[in-house]
C-alpha atoms as a PDB file:
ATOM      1  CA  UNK A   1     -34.135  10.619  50.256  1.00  0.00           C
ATOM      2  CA  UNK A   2     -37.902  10.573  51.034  1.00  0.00           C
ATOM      3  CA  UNK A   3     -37.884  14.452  51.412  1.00  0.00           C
ATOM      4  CA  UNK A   4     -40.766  15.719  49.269  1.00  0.00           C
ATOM      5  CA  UNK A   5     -42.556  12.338  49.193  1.00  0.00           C
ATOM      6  CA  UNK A   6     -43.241  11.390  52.597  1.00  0.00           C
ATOM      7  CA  UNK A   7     -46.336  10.098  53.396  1.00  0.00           C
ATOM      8  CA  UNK A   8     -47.179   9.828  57.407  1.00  0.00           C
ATOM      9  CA  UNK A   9     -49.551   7.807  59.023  1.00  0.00           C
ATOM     10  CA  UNK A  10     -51.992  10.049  61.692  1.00  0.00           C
ATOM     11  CA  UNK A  11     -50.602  10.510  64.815  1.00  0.00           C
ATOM     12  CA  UNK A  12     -53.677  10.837  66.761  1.00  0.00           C
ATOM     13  CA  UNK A  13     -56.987   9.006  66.654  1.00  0.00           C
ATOM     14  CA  UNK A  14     -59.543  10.844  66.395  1.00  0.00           C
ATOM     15  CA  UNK A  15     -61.610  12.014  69.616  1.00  0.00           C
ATOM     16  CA  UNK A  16     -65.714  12.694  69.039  1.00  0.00           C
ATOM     17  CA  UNK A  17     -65.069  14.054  72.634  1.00  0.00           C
ATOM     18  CA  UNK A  18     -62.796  16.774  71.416  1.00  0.00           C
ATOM     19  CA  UNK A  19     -65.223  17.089  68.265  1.00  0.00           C
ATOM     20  CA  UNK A  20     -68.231  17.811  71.144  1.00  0.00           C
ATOM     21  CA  UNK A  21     -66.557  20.463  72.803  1.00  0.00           C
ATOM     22  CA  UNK A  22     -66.227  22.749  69.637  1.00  0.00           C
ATOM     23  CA  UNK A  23     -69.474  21.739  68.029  1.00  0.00           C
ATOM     24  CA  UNK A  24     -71.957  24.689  67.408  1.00  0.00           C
ATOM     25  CA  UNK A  25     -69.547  27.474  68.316  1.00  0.00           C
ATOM     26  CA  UNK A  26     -68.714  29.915  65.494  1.00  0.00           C
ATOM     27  CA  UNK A  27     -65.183  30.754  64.085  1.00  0.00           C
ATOM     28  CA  UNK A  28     -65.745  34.173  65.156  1.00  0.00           C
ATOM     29  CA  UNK A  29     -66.139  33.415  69.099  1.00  0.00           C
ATOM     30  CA  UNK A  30     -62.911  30.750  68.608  1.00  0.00           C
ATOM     31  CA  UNK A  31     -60.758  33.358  66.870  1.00  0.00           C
ATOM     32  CA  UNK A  32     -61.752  35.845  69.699  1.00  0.00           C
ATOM     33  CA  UNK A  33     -60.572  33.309  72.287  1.00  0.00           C
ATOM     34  CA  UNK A  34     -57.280  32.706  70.427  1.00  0.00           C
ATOM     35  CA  UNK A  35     -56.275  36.061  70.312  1.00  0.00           C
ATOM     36  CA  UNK A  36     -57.871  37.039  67.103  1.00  0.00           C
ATOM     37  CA  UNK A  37     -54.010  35.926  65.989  1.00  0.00           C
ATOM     38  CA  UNK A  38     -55.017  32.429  64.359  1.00  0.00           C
ATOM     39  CA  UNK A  39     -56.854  32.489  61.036  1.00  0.00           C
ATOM     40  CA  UNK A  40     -56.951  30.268  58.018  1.00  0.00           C
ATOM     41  CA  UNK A  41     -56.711  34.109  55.899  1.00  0.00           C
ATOM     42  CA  UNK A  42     -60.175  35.872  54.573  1.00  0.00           C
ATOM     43  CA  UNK A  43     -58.973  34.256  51.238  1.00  0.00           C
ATOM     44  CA  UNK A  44     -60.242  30.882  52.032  1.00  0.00           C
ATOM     45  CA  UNK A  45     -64.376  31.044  51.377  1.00  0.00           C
ATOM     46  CA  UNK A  46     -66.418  28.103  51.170  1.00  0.00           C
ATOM     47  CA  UNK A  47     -67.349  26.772  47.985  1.00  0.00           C
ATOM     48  CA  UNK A  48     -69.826  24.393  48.944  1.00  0.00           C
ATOM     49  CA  UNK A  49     -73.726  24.816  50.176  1.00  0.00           C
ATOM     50  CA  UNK A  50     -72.592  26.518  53.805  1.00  0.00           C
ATOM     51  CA  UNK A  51     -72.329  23.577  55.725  1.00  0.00           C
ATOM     52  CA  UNK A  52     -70.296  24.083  58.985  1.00  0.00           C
ATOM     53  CA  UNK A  53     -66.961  21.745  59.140  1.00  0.00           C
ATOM     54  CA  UNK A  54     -65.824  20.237  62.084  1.00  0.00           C
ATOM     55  CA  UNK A  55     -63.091  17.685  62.223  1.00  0.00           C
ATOM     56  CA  UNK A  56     -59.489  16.642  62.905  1.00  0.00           C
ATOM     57  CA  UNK A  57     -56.491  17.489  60.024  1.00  0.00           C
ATOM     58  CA  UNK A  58     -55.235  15.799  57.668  1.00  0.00           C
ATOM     59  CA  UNK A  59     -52.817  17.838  56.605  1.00  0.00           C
ATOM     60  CA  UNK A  60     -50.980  17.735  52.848  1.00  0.00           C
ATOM     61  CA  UNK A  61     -48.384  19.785  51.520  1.00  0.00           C
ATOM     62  CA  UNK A  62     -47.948  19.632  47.456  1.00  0.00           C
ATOM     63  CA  UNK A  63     -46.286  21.949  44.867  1.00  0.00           C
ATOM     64  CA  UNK A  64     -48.879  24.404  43.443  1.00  0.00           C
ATOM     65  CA  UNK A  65     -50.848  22.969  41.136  1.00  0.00           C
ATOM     66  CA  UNK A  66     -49.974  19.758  41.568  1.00  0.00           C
ATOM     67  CA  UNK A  67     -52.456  17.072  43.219  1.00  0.00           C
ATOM     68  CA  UNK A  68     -50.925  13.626  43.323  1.00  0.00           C
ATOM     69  CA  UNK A  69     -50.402  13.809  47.380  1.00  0.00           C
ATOM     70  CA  UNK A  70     -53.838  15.354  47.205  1.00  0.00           C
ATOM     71  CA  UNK A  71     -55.217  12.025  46.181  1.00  0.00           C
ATOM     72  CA  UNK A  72     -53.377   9.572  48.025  1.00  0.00           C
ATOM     73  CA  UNK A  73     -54.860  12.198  51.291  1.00  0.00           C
ATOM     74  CA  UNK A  74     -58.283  11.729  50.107  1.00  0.00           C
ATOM     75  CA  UNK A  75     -57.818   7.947  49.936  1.00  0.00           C
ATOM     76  CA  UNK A  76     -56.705   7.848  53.630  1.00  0.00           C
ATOM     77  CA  UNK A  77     -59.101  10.240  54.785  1.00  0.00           C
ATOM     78  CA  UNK A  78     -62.128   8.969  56.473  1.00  0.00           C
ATOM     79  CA  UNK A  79     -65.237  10.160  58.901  1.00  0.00           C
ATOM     80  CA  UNK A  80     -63.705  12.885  61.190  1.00  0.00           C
ATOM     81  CA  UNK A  81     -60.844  13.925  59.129  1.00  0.00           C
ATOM     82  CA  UNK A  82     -60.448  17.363  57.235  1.00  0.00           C
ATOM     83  CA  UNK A  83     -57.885  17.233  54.883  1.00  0.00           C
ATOM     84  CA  UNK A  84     -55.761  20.663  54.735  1.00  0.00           C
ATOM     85  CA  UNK A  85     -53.877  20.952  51.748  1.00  0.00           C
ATOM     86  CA  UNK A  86     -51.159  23.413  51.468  1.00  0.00           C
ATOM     87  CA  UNK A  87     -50.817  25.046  47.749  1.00  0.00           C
ATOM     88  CA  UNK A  88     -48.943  27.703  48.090  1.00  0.00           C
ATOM     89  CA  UNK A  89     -52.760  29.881  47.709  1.00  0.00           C
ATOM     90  CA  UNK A  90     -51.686  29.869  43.711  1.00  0.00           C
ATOM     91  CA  UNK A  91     -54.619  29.708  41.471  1.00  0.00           C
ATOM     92  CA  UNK A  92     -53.212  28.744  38.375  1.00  0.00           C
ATOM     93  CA  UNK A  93     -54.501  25.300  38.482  1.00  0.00           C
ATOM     94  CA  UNK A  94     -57.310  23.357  40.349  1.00  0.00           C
ATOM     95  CA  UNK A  95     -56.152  21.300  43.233  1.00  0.00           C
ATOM     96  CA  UNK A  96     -59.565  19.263  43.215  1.00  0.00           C
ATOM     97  CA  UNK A  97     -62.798  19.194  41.156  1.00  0.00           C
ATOM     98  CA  UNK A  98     -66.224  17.302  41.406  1.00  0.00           C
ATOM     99  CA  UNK A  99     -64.632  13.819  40.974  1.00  0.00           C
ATOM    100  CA  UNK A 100     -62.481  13.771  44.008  1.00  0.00           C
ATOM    101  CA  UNK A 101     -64.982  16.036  45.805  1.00  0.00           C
ATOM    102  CA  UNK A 102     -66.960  13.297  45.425  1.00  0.00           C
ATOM    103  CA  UNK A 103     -65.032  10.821  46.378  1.00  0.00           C
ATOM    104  CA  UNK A 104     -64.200  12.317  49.474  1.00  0.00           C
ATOM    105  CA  UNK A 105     -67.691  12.521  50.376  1.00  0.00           C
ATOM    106  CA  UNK A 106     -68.120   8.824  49.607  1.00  0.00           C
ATOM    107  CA  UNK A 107     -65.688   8.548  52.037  1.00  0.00           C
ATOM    108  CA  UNK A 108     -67.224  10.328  54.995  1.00  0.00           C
ATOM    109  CA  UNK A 109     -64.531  12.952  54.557  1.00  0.00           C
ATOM    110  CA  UNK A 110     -65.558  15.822  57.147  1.00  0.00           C
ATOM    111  CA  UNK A 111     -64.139  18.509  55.247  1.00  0.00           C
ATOM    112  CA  UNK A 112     -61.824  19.970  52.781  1.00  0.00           C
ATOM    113  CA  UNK A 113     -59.766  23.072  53.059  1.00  0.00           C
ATOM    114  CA  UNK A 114     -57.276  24.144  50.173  1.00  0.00           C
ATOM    115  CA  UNK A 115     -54.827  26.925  50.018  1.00  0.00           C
ATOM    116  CA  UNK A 116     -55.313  27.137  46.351  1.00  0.00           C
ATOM    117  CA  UNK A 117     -58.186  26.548  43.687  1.00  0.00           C
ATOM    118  CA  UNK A 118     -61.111  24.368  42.768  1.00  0.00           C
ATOM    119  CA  UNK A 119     -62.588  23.500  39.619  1.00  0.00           C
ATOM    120  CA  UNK A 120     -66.192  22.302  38.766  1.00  0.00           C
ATOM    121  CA  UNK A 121     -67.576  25.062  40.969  1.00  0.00           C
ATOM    122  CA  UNK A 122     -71.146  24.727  40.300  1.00  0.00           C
ATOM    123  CA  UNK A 123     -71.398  20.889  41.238  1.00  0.00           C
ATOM    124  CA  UNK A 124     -69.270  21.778  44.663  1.00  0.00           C
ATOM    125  CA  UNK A 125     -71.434  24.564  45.349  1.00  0.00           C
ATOM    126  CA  UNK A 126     -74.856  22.165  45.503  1.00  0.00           C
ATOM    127  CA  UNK A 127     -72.762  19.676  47.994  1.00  0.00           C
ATOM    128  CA  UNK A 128     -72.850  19.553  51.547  1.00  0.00           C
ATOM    129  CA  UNK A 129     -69.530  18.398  51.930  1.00  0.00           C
ATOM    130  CA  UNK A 130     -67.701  21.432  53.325  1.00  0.00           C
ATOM    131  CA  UNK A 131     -64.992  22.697  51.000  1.00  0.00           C
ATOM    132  CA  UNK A 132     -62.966  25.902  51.697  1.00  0.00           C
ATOM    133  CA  UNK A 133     -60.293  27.202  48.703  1.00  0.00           C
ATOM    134  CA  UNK A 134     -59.045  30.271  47.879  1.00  0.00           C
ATOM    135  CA  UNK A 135     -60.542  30.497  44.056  1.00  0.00           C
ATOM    136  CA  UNK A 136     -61.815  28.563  41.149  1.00  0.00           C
ATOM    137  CA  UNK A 137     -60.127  27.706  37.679  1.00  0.00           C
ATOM    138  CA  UNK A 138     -61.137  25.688  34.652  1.00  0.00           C
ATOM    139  CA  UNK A 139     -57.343  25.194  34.520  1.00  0.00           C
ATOM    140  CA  UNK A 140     -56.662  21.348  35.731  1.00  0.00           C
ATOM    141  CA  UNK A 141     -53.566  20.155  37.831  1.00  0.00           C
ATOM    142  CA  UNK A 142     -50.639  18.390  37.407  1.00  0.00           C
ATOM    143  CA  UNK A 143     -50.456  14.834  39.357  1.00  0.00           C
ATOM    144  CA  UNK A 144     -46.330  14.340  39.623  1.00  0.00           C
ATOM    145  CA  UNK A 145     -45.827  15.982  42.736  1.00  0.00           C
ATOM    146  CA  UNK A 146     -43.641  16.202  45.308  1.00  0.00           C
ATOM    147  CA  UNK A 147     -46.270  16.591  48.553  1.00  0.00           C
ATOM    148  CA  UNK A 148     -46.179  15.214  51.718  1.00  0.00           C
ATOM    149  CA  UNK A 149     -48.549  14.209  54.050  1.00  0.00           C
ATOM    150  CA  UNK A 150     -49.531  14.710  57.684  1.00  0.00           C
ATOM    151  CA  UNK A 151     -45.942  16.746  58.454  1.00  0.00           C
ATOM    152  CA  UNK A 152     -47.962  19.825  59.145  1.00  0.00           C
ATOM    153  CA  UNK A 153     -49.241  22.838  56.805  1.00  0.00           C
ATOM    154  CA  UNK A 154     -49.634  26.434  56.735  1.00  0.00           C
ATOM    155  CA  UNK A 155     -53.017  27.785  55.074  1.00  0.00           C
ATOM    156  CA  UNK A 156     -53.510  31.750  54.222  1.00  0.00           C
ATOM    157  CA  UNK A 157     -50.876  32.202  56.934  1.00  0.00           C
ATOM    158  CA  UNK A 158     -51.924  29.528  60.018  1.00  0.00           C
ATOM    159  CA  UNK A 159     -50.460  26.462  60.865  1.00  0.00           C
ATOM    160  CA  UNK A 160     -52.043  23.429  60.798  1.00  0.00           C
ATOM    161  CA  UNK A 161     -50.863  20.199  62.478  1.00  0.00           C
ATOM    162  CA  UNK A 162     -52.138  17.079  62.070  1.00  0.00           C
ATOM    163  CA  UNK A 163     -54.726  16.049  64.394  1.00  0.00           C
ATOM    164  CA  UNK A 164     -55.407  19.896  65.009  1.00  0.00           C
ATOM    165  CA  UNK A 165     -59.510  20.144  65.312  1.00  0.00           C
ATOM    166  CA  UNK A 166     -60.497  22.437  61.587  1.00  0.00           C
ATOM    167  CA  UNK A 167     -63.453  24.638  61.756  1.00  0.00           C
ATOM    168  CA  UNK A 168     -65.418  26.508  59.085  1.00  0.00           C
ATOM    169  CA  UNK A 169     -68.139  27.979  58.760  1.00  0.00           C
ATOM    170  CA  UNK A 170     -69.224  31.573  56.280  1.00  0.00           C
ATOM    171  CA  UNK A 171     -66.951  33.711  58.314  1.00  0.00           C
ATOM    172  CA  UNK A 172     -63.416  31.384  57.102  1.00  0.00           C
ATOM    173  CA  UNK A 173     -61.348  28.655  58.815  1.00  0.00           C
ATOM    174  CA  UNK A 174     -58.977  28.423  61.463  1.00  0.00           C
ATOM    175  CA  UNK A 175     -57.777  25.615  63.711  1.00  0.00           C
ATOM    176  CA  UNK A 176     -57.713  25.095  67.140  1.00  0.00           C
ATOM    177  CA  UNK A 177     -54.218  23.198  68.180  1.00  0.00           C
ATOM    178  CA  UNK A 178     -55.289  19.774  69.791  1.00  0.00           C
ATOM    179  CA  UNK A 179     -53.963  20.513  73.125  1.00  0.00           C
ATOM    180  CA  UNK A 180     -55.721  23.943  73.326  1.00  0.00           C
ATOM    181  CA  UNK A 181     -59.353  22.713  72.532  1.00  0.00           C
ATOM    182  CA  UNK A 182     -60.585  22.279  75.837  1.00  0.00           C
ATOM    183  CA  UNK A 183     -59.380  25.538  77.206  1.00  0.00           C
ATOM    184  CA  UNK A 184     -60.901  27.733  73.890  1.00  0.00           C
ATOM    185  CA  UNK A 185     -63.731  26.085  73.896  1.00  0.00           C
ATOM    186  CA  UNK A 186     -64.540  26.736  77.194  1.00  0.00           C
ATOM    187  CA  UNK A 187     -63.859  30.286  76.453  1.00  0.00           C
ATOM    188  CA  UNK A 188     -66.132  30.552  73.388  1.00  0.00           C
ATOM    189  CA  UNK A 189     -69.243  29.016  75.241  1.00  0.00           C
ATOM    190  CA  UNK A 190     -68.745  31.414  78.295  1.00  0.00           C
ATOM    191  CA  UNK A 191     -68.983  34.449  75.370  1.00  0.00           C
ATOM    192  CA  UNK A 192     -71.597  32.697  73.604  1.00  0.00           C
ATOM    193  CA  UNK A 193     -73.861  32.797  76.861  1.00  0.00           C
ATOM    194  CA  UNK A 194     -72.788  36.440  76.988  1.00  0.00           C
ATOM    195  CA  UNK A 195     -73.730  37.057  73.850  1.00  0.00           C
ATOM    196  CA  UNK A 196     -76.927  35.626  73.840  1.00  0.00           C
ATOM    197  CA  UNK A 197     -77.920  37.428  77.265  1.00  0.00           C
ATOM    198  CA  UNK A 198     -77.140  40.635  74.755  1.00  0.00           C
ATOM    199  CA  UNK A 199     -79.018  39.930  72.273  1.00  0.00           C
ATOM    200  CA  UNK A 200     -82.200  39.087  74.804  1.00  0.00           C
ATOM    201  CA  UNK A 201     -81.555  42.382  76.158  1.00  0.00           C
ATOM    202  CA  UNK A 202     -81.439  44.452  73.043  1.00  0.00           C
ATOM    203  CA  UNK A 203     -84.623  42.590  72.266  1.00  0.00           C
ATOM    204  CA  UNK A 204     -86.329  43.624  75.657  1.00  0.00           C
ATOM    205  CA  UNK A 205     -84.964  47.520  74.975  1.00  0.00           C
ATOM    206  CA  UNK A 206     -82.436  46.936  78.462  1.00  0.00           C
ATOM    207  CA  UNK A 207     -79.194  47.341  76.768  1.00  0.00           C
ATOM    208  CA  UNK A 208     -76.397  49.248  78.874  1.00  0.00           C
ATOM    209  CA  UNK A 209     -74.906  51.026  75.888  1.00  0.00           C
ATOM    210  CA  UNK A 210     -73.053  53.194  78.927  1.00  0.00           C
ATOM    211  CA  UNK A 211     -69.426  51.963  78.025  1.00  0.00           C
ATOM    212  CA  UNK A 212     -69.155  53.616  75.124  1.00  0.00           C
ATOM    213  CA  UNK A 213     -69.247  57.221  76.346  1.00  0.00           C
ATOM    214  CA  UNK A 214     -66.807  56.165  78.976  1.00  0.00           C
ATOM    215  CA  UNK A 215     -64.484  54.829  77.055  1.00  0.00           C
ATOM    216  CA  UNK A 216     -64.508  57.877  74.748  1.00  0.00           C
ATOM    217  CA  UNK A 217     -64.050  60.190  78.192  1.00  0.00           C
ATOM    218  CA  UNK A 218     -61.300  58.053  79.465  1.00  0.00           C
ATOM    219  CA  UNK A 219     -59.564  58.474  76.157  1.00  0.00           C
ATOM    220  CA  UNK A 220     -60.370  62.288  76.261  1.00  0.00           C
ATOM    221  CA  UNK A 221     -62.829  62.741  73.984  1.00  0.00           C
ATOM    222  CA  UNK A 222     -64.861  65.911  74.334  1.00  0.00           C
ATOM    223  CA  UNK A 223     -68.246  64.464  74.476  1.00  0.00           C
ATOM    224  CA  UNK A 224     -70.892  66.580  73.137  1.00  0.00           C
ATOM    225  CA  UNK A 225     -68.915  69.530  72.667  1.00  0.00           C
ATOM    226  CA  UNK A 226     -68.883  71.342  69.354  1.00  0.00           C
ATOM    227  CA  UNK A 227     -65.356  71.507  67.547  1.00  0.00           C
ATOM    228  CA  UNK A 228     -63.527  74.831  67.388  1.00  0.00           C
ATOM    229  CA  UNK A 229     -61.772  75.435  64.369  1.00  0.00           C
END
């Protein structure tokens, strides 16, 4: 039975095109655009310098604290791929330290997100190779497994599958499903112009802040009226 040891080759190849159309937009305007339902959990921070991530999943599942299928990811990873591990967010054990971080970066790795903990903190934090986990811990892992990789995985909550486009950035993680890219993104730039004629009109002191009082009227607020008790 290959249950608990299966490891998958991608399914998709990866598409810079796809990559383009997400490029520069924040999580924050994607997760508005998806419903503010699809998020990676405000457990997952980045551990690295701040660099954003962008790139397609690789996704591994493994029994906490446990890395084995962890490696054998990095090893297939390559430019454009994020791998996504799925650790159960237990942070008993590191799932990765500098060695594979480094590795990975070697590589061309795009990113790493784990639902669980890293170890050699201070070297990861100097790196510009994104990393996203849930804690740190001196504690190292166990490499016997099971895991599997690339049949899908669900970090702080979200699932991930593979060839889903990753993003992260200092606000979290999420992913945007493969087939949906073109449709959020599209979205997200349309706020993101709206947005930035805001922000040029707070600057220029022309900001309609009018909405507010009518919302408050329409919900029957008694606007400038002093309470009776």
């Amino acid at each position: 039975m290959s249950l608990g040891f299966q490891v998958l080759p991608k399914p998709h190849a990866n598409d810079p095109a796809l990559t383009a159309l997400l490029a520069g937009i924040p999580t924050a305007l994607l997760s508005d655009n998806m419903g503010r339902l699809f998020a990676a959990g405000p457990a997952l921070r980045p551990m690295h310098d701040g660099t954003p991530m962008l790139g397609f999943a690789l996704t591994v599942r493994t029994r906490p604290g446990d890395n084995l299928l962890v490696h054998k990811a990095i090893d297939m990873a390559g430019p454009g791929d994020v791998v996504v591990v799925e650790a159960g967010g237990v942070l008993t054990n590191a799932i990765i330290g500098e060695i594979m971080a480094t590795i990975a970066l070697k590589n061309g790795v795009a990113g790493i997100v784990i639902d669980g903990a890293i170890r050699d903190s201070d070297a990861i934090a100097a790196m510009s190779l994104p990393i996203f986990a849930a804690g740190v811990t001196h504690r190292g892992p166990y490499k016997d497994g099971p895991g599997e990789i690339n049949t899908g995985a669900v970090i702080g909550g979200q699932h991930v599958a593979p060839g889903d486009l990753v993003v992260g950035d200092t606000d979290g993680v999420l992913a945007v499903p493969r087939a949906e890219v073109a449709a959020v993104a599209a979205l997200a730039r349309a706020q993101l112009a709206a947005e930035d004629a805001t922000m040029k009109a707070i600057a220029a002191g022309t900001l309609d802040r009018s909405w507010v009082d009518a919302t408050l009227a329409a919900k029957g607020a008694a606007l400038g009226k002093a309470s009776v008790y």
